[in-house]
Protein backbone atom coordinates (compact mmCIF):
# COMPACT_ATOMS: atom_id res chain seq x y z
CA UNK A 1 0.00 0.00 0.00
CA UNK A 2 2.97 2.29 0.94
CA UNK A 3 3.98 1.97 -2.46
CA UNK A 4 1.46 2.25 -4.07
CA UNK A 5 0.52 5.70 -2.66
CA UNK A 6 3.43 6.79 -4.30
CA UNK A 7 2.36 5.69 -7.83
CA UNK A 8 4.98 3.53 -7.92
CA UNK A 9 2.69 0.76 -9.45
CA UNK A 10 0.59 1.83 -12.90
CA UNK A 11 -3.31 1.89 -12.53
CA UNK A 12 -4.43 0.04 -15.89
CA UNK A 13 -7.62 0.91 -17.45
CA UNK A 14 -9.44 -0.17 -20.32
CA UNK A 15 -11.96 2.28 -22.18
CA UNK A 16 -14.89 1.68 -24.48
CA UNK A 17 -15.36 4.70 -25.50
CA UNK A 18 -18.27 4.55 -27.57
CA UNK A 19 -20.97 6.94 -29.20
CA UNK A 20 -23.72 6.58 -26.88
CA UNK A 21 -21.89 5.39 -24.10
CA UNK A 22 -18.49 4.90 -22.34
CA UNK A 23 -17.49 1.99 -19.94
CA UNK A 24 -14.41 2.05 -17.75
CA UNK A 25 -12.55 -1.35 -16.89
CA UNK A 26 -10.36 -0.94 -13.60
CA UNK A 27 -7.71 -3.84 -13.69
CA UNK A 28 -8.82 -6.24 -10.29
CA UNK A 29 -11.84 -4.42 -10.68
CA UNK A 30 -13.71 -5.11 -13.42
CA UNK A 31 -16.19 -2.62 -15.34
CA UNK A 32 -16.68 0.67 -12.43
CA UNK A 33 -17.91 3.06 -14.37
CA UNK A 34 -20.91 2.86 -17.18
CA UNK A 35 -22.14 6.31 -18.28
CA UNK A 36 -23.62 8.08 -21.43
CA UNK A 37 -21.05 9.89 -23.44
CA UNK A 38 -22.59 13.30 -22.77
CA UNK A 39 -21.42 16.81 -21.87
CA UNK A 40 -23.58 19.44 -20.89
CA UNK A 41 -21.89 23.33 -21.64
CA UNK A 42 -22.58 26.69 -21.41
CA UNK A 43 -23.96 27.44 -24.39
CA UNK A 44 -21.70 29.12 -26.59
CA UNK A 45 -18.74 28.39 -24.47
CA UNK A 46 -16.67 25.18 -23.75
CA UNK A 47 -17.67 25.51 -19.96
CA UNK A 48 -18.50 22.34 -19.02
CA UNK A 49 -21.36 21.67 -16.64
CA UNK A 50 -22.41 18.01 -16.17
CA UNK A 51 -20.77 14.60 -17.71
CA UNK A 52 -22.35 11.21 -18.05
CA UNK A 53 -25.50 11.02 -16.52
CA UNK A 54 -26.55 13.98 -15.34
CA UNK A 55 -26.03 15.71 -18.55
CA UNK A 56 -27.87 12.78 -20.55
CA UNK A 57 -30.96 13.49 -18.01
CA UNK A 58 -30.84 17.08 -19.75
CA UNK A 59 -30.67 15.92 -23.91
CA UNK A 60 -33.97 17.45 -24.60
CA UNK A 61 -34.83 19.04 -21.71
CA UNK A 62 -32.60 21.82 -21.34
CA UNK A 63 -32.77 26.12 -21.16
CA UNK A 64 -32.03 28.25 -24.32
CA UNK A 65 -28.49 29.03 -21.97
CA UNK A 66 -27.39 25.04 -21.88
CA UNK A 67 -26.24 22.39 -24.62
CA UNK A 68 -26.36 18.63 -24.12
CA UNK A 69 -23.98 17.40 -26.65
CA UNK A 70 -22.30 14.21 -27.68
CA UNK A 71 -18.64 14.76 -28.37
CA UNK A 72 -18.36 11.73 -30.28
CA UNK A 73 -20.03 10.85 -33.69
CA UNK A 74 -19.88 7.57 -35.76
CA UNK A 75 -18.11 6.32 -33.30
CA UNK A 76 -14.75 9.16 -33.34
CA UNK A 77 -14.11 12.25 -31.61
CA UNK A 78 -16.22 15.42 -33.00
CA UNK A 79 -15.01 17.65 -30.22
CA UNK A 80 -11.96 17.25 -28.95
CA UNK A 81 -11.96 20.04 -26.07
CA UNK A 82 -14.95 18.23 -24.94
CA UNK A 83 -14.04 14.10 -25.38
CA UNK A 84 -10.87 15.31 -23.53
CA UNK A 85 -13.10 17.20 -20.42
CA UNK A 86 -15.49 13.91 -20.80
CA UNK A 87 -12.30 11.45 -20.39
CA UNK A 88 -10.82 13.08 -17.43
CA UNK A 89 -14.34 13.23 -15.99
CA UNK A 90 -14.63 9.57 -16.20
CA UNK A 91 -11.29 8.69 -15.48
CA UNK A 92 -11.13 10.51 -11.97
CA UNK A 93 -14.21 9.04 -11.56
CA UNK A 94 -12.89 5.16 -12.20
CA UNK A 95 -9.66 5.55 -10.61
CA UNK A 96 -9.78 8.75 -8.43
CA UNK A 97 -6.51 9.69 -9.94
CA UNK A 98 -5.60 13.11 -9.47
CA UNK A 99 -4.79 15.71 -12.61
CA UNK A 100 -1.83 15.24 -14.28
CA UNK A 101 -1.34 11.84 -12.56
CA UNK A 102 1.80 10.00 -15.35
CA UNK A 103 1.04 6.27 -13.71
CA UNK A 104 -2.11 5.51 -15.78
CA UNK A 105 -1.42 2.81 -18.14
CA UNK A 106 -5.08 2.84 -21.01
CA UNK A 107 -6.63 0.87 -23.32
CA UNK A 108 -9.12 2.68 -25.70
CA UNK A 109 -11.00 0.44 -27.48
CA UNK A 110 -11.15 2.23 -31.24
CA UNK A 111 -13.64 1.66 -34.24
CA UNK A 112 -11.65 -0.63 -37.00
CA UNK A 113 -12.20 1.84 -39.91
CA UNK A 114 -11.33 5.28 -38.06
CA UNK A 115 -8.35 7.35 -39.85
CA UNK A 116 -4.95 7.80 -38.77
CA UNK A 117 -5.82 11.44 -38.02
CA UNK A 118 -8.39 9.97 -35.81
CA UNK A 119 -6.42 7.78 -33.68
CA UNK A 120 -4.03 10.46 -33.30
CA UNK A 121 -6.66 12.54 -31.32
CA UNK A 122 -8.16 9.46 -29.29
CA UNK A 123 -4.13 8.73 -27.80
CA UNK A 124 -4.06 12.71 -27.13
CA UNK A 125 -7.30 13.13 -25.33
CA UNK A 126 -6.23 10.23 -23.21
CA UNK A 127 -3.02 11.19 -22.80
CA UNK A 128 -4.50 15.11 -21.63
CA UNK A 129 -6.97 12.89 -19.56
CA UNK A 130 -3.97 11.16 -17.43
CA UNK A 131 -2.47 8.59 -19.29
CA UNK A 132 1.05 8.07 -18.71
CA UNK A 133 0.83 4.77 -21.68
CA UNK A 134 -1.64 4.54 -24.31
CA UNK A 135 -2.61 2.10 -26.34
CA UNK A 136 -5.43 1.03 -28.79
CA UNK A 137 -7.18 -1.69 -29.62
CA UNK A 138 -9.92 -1.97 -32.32
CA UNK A 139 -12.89 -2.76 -31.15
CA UNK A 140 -14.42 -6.23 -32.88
CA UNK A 141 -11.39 -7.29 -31.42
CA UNK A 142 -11.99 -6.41 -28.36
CA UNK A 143 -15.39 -7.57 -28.52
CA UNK A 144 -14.22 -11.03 -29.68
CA UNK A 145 -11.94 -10.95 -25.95
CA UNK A 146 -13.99 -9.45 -23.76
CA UNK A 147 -17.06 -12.38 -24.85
CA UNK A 148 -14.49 -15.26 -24.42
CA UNK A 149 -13.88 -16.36 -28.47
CA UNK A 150 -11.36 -18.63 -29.02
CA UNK A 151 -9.08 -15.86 -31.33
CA UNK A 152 -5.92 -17.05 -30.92
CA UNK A 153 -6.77 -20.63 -32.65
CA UNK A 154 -5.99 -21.21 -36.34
CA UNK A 155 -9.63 -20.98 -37.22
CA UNK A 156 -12.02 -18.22 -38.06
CA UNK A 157 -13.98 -16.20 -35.43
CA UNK A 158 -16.69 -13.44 -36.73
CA UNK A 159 -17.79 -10.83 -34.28
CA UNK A 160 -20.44 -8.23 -35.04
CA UNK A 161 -20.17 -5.15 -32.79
CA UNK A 162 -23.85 -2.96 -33.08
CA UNK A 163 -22.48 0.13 -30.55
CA UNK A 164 -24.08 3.21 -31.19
CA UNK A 165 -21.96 5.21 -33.65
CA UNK A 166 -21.06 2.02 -35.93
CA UNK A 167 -21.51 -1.79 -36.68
CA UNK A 168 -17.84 -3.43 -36.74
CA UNK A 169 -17.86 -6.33 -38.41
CA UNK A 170 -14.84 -8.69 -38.14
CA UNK A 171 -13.37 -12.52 -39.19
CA UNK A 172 -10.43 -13.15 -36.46
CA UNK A 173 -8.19 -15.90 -36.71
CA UNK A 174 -4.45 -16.63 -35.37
CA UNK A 175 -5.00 -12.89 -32.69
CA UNK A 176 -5.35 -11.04 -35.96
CA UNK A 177 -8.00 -9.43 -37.91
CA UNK A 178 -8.39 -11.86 -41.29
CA UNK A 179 -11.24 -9.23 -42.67
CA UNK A 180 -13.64 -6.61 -40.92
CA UNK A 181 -15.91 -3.80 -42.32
CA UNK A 182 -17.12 -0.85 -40.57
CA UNK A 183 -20.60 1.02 -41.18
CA UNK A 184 -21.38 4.27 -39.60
CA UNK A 185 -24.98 2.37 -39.05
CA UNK A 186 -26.10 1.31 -35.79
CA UNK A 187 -28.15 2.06 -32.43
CA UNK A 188 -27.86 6.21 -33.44
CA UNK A 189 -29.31 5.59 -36.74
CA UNK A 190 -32.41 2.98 -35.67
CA UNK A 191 -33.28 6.02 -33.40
CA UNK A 192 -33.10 8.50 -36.24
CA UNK A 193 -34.91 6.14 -38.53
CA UNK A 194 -38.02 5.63 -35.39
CA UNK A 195 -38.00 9.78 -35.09
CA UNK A 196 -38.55 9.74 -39.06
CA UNK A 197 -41.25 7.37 -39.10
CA UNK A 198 -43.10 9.22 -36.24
CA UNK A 199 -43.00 12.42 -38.08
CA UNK A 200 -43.85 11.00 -41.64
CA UNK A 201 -46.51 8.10 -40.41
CA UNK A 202 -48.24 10.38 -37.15
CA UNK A 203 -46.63 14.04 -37.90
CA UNK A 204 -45.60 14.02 -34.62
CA UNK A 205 -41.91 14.76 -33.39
CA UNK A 206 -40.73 12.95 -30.70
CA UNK A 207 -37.05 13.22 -29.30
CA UNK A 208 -33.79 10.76 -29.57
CA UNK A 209 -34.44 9.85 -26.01
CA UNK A 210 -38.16 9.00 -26.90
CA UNK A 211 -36.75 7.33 -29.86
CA UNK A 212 -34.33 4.79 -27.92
CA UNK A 213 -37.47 4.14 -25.37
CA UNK A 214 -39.71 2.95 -28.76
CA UNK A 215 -36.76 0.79 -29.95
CA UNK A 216 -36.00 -0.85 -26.34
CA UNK A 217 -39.58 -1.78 -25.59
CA UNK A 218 -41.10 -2.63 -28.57
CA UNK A 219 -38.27 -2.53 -31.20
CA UNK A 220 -37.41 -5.71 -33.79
CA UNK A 221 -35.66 -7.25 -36.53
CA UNK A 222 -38.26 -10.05 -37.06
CA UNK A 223 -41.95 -11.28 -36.89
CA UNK A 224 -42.83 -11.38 -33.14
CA UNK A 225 -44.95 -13.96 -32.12
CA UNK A 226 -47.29 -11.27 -30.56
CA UNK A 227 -47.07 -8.20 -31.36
CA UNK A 228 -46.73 -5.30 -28.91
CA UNK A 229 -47.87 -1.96 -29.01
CA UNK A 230 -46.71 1.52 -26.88
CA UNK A 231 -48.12 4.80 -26.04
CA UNK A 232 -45.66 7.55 -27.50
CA UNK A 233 -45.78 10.97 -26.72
CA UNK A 234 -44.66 14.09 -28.54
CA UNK A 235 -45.45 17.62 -30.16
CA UNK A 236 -47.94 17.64 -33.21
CA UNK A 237 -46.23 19.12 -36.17
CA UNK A 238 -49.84 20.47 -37.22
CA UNK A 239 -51.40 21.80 -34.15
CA UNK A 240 -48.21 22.36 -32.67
CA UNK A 241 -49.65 21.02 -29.18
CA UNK A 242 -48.84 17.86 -27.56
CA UNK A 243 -50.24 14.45 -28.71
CA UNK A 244 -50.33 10.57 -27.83
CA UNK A 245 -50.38 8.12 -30.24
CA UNK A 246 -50.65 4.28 -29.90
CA UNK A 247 -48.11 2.82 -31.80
CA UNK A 248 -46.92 -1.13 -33.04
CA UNK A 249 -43.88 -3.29 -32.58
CA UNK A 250 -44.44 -4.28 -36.36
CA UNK A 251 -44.44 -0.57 -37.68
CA UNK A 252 -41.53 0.19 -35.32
CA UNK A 253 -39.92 -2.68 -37.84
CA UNK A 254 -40.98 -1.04 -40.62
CA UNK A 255 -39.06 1.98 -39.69
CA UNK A 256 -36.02 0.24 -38.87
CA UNK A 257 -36.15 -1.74 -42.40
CA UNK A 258 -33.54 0.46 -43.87
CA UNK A 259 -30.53 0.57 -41.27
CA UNK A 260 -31.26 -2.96 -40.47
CA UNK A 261 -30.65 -3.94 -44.36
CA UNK A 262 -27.39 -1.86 -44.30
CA UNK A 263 -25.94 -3.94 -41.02
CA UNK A 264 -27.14 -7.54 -42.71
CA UNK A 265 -25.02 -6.45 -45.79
CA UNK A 266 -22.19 -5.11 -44.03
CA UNK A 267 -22.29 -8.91 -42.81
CA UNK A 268 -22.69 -10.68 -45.79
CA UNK A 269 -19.97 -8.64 -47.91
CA UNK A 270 -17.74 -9.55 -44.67
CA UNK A 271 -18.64 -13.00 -45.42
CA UNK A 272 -18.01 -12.84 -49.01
CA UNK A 273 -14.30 -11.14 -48.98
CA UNK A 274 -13.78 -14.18 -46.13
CA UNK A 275 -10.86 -16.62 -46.91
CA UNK A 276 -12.76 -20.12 -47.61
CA UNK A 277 -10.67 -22.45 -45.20
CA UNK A 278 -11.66 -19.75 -42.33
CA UNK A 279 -15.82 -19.69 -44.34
CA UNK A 280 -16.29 -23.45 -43.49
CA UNK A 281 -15.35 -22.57 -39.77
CA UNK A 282 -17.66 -19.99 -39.54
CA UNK A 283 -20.31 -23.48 -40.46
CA UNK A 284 -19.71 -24.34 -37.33
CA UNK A 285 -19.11 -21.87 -34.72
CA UNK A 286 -21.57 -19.24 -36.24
CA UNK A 287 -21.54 -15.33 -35.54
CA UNK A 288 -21.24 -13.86 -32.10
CA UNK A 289 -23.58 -10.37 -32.05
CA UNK A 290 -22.51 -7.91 -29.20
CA UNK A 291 -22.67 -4.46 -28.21
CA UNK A 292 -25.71 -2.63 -27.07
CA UNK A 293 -27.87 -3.10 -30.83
CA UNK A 294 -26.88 -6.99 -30.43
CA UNK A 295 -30.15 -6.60 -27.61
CA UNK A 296 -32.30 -5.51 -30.10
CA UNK A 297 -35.17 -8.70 -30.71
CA UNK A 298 -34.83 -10.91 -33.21
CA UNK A 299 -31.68 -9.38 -34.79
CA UNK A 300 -29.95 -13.19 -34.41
CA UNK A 301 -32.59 -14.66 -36.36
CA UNK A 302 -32.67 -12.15 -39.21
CA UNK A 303 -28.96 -12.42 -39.10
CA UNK A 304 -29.23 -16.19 -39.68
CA UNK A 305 -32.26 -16.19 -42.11
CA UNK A 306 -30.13 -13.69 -44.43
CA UNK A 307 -26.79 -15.83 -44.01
CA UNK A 308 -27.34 -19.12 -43.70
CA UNK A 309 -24.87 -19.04 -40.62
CA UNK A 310 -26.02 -19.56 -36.65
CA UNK A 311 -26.25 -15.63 -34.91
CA UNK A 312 -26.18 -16.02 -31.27
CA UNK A 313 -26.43 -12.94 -28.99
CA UNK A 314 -23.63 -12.87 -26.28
CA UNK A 315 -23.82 -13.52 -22.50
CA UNK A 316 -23.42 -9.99 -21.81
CA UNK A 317 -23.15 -7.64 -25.13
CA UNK A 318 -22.68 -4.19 -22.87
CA UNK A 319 -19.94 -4.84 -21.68
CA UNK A 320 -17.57 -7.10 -24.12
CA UNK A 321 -15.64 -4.14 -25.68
CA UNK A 322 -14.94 -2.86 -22.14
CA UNK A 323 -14.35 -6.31 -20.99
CA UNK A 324 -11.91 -7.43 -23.91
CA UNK A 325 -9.84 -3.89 -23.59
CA UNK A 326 -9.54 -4.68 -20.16
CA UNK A 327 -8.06 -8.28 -20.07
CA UNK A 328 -5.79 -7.51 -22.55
CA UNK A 329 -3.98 -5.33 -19.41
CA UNK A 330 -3.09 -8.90 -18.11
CA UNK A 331 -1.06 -9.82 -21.32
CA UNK A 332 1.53 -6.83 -22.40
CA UNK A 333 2.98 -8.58 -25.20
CA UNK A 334 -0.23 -9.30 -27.24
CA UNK A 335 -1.27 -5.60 -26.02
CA UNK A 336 1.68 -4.30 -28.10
CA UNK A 337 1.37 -6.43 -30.51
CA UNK A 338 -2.84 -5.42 -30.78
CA UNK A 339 -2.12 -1.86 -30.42
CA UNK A 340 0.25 -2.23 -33.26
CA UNK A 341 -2.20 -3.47 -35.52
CA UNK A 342 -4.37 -0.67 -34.44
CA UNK A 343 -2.16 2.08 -34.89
């Protein structure tokens, strides 16, 4: 302990640090820290006044003199001054390590398809945030980690990760990426496509928060065996007053038709650029969904009805980025050699 309150021994983290949401793995600890990747400012200023859930309580909600704003988009940094405010937030939070504390070592798991520019600023804002050691990790590998697949056998592993900036699609075989694809369509774009329907179908205009509620409770990919039906609330685009409307699990499918057909082919063109010794594994052990669109119903099934291949949902789809950029703290040689491929 002694030494330790010296920072003579590194505090590893690993950081999904997603769209919607960020997740913070303490090494020993497992996943402390789960939180919306919001910042509320001043408006007009950079002053930041609430992070994580308190300023995702105001998206909607807030005076003409506040903005609740996502500082990532499509799953990379949009606003640096605020990802970096956000990651310090968070990390003090995780690890209650003090400002310009050099004995962090991080993990940030990273979309697949994000530019070198882009990685740049992730390693910077995590740097600014703490970070003594950097490194990144792409995220369907991750994913493939942190839900227990077997990637460092000499046959193929496919991982689809539905966060809420992009889809990352990936075949992994041998601890290396064989082929992946990455679509800036996921849980962000269902919601936009729900908040479309509402205001073509019912002229009404209902909010992203609103939105994710619809695609939670009654959301799906495929025929439900009974259907289910919600009360949604929001501002008539005629009358301009408030208004109710009763709405079904089978138009909310409907709406989603489009972004769901863009995530099934980001699959099957995976599957078609696949190698075909690693093709005739995937027979066998199927695809592995994760992240939080992985919950949405009956996205396995379509999955499977559009591929021919078995789609299982993971144990725990939350958490497996988090999870896999955390365990990879345990093993600093395949970290390096991970990161490497990342950067």
């Amino acid at each position: 302990m002694f030494r330790k309150f010296f920072g003579l021994f590194p505090t590893d983290i690993g950081i999904d640090l997603g769209t919607a949401n960020t997740l913070v793995f303490v090494k020993d600890q497992g996943i402390v820290l789960r939180e919306p990747s919001v910042v509320a400012v001043k408006a007009g200023t950079t002053e930041v006044l609430a992070v994580g859930d308190e300023a995702r309580r105001m998206l909607g909600r807030t005076p003409g003199n506040i903005d609740a704003v996502r500082p990532l988009k499509d799953g990379v940094i949009a606003d640096f001054a605020l990802t970096e405010a956000m990651l310090k937030h968070f990390v003090r939070k995780a690890t209650g390590a003090g400002k310009g504390n050099q004995r962090l070592r991080v993990v940030v798991a990273v979309p697949s398809g994000i530019t070198e520019v882009e990685k740049r600023a992730v390693k910077e804002a995590a740097a600014h945030a703490g970070a003594g050691e950097v490194y990144l990790i792409e995220e369907p590998m991750a994913a493939a980690i942190g839900v227990g697949l077997p990637i460092q056998d000499a046959s193929g592993n496919m991982i689809v990760d539905i966060g809420g900036g992009t889809t990352e699609v990936a075949v992994i075989s041998l601890s290396g990426i064989v082929q992946s694809r990455s679509v800036k369509v996921a849980g962000d774009e269902m919601n936009e496509a729900i908040i479309s329907y509402m205001r073509r179908a019912y002229s009404l205009s209902v909010g992203e928060p609103t939105a994710e509620a619809v695609k939670l409770q009654i959301g799906s990919a495929y025929t439900l065996e009974q259907e289910a039906f919600m009360e949604v609330k929001g501002l008539d685009y005629v009358a301009g007053l408030p208004k109710t409307v009763s709405v079904s699990s089978s138009e909310v499918r409907e709406a989603l038709a489009e972004p769901l057909a863009a995530l099934v082919d980001a699959v099957r063109v995976t599957l078609e650029r696949c190698p075909p010794e690693l093709a005739a594994d995937l027979v066998e052990r199927g695809i592995v969904l994760a992240g939080g669109g992985a919950l949405l119903r009956g996205l396995d099934q379509l999955i499977t009805e559009q591929t021919g291949l078995p789609a299982h949902v993971a144990e725990d789809p939350l958490t497996a980025v988090a999870l896999g950029a955390g365990r990879v703290l345990s093993e600093l040689g395949f970290l390096k050699k991970v990161s490497n491929a990342a950067v």
